[in-house]
N, C-alpha and C. Protein backbone atom coordinates (compact mmCIF):
# COMPACT_ATOMS: atom_id res chain seq x y z
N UNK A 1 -120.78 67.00 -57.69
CA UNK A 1 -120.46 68.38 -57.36
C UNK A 1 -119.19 68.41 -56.51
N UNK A 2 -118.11 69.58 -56.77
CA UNK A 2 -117.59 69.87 -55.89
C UNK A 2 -117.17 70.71 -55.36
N UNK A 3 -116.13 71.44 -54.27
CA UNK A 3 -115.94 72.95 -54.19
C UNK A 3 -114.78 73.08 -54.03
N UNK A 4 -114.61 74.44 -54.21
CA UNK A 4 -113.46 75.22 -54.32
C UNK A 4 -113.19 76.09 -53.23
N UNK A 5 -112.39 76.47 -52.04
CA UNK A 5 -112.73 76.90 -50.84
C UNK A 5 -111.42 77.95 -51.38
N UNK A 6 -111.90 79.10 -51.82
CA UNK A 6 -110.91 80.56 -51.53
C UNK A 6 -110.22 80.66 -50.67
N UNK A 7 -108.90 80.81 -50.17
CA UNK A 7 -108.13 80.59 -49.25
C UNK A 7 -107.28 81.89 -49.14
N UNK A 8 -107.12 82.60 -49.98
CA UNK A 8 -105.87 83.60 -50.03
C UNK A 8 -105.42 83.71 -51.21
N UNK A 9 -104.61 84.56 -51.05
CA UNK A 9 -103.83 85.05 -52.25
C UNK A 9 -102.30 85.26 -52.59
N UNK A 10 -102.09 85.12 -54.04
CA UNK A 10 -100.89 85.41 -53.97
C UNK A 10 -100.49 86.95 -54.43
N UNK A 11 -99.07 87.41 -54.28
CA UNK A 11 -98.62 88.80 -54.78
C UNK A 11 -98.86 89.01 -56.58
N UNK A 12 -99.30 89.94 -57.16
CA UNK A 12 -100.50 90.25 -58.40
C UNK A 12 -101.93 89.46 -57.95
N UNK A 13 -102.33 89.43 -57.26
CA UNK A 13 -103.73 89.75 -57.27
C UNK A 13 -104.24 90.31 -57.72
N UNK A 14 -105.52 89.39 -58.81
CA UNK A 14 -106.25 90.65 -59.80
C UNK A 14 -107.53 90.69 -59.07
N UNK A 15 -107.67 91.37 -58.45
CA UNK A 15 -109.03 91.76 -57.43
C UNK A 15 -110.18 92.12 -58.45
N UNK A 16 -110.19 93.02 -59.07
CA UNK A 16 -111.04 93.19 -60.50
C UNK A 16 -111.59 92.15 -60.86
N UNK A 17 -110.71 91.30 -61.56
CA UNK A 17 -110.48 90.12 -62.36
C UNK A 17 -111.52 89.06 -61.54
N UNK A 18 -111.53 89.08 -60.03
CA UNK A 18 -112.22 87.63 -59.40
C UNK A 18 -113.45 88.57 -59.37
N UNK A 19 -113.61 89.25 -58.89
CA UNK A 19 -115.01 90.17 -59.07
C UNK A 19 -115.63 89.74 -60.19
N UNK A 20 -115.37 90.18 -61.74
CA UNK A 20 -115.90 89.45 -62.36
C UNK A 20 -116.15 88.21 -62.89
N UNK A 21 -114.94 87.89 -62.58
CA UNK A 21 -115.34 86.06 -62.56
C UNK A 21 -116.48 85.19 -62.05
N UNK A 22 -116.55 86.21 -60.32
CA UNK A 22 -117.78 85.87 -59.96
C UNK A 22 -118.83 85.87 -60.65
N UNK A 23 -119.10 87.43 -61.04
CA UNK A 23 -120.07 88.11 -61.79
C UNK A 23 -120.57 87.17 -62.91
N UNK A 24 -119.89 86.47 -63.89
CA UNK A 24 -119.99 85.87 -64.92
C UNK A 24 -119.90 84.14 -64.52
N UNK A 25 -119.34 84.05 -64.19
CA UNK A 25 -119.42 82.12 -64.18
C UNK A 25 -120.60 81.94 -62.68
N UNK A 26 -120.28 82.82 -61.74
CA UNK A 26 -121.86 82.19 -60.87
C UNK A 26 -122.90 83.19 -60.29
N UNK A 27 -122.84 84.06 -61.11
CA UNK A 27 -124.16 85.21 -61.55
C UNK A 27 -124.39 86.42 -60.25
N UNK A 28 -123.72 86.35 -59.57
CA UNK A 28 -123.56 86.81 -58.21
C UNK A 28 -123.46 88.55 -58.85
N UNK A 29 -124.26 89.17 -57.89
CA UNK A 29 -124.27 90.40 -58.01
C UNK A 29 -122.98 91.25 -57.89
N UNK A 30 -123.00 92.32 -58.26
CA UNK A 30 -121.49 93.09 -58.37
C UNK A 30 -121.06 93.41 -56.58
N UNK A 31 -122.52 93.70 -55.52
CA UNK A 31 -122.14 93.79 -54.28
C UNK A 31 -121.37 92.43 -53.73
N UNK A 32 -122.29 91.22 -53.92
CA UNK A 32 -122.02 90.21 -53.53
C UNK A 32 -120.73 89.68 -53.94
N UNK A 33 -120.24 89.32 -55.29
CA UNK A 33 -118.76 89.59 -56.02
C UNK A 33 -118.17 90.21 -54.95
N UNK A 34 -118.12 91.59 -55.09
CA UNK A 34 -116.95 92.34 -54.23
C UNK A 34 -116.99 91.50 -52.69
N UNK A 35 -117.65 91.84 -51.92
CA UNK A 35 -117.79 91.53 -50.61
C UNK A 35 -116.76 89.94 -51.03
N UNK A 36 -117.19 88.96 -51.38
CA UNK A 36 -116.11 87.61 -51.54
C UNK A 36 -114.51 87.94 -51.83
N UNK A 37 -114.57 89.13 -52.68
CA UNK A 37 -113.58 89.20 -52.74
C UNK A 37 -112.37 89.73 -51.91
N UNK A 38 -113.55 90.85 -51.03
CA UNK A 38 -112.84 91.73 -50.01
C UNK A 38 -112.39 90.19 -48.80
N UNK A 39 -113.42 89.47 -48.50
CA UNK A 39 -113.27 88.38 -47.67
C UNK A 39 -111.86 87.31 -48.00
N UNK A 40 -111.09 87.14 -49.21
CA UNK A 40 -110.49 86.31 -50.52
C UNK A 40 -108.87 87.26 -49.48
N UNK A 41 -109.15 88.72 -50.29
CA UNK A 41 -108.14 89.92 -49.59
C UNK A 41 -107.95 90.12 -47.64
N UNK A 42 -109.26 89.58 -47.21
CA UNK A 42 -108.96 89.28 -45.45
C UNK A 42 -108.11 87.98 -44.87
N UNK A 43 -108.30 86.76 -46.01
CA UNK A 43 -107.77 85.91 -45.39
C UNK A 43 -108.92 85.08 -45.08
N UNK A 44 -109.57 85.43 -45.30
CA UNK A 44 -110.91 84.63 -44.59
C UNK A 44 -111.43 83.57 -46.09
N UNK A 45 -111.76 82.21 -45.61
CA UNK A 45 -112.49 81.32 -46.96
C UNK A 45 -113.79 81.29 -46.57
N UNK A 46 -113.70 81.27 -47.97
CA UNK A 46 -115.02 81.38 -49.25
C UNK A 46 -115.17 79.79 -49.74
N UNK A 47 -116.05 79.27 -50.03
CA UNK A 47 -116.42 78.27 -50.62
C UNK A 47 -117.04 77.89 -51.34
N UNK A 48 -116.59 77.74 -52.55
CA UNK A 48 -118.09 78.00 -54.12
C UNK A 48 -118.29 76.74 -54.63
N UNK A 49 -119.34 76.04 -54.83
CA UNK A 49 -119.67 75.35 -55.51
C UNK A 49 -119.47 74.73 -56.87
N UNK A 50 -119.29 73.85 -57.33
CA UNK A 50 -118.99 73.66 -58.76
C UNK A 50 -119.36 72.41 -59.43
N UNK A 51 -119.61 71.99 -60.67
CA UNK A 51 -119.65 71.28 -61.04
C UNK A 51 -118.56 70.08 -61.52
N UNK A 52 -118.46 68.93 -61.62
CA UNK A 52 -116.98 68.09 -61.35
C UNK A 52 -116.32 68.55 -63.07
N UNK A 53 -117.45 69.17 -63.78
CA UNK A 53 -116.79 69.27 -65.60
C UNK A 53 -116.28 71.17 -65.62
N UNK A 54 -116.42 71.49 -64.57
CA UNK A 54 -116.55 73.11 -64.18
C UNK A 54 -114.89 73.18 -63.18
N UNK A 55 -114.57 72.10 -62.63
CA UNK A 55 -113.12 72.57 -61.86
C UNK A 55 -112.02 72.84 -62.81
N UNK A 56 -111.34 72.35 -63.68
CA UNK A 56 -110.55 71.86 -65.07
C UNK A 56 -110.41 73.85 -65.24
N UNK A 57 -111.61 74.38 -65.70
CA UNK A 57 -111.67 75.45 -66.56
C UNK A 57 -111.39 76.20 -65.10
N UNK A 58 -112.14 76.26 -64.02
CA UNK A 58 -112.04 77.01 -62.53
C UNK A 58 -110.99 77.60 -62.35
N UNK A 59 -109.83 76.13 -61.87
CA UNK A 59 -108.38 76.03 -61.29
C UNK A 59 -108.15 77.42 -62.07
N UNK A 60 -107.75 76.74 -63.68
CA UNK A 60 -107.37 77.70 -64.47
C UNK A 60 -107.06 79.49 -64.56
N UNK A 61 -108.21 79.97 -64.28
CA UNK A 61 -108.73 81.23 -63.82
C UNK A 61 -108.35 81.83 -63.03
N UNK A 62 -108.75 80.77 -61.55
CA UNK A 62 -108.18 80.99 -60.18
C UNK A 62 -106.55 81.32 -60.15
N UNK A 63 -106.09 80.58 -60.92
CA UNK A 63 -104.91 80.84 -60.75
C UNK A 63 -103.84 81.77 -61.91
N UNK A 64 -104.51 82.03 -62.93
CA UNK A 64 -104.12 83.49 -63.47
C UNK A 64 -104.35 84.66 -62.73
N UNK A 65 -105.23 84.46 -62.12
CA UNK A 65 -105.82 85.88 -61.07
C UNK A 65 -105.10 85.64 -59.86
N UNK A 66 -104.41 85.18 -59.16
CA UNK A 66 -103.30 84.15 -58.36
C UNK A 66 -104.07 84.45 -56.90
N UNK A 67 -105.21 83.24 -56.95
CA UNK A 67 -106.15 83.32 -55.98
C UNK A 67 -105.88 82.10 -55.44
N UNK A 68 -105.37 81.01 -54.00
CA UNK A 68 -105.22 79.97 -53.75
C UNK A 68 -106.24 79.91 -53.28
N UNK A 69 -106.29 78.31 -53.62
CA UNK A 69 -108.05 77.65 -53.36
C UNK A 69 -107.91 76.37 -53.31
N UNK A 70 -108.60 75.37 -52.65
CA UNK A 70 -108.50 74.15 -52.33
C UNK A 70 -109.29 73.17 -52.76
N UNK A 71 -109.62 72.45 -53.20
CA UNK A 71 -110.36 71.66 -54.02
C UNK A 71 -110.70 70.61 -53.28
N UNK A 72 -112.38 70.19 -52.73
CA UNK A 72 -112.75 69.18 -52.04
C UNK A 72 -114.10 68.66 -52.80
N UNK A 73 -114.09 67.48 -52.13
CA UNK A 73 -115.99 66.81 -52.47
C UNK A 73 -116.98 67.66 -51.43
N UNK A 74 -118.34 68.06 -51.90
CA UNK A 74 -119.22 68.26 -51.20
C UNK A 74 -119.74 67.57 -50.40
N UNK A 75 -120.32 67.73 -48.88
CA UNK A 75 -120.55 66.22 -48.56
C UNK A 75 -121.89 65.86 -48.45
């Protein structure tokens, strides 16, 4: 396993876009979604879980939606 720690953002931020991302890849309710995301838009990290065959497709995403995020081992 490893994670992905939400860090900030870049200029086009698709705020929408990570909302549902949440929504769909880790089942998180539409309140819960938003709230991460409003936290993503504060500056403040987030840290999601993932699988090591799940980062590859992640990054990807993360960064069409131009969300910076940091990539570590769980410990």
């Amino acid at each position: 396993m490893k994670k992905i720690t939400l860090s900030g953002w870049n200029v086009g931020f698709d705020k929408i876009g990570l909302t549902k991302l949440l929504r769909t890849e880790f089942g998180y309710s539409l309140g819960h979604a938003k709230s991460v995301t409003d936290a993503v838009l504060e500056g403040q990290p987030v840290t999601l879980e993932l699988g090591d065959d799940q980062i590859e497709g992640m990054t990807s995403k993360l960064n069409r939606l131009g969300v910076n995020y940091e990539i570590g081992k769980l410990d």
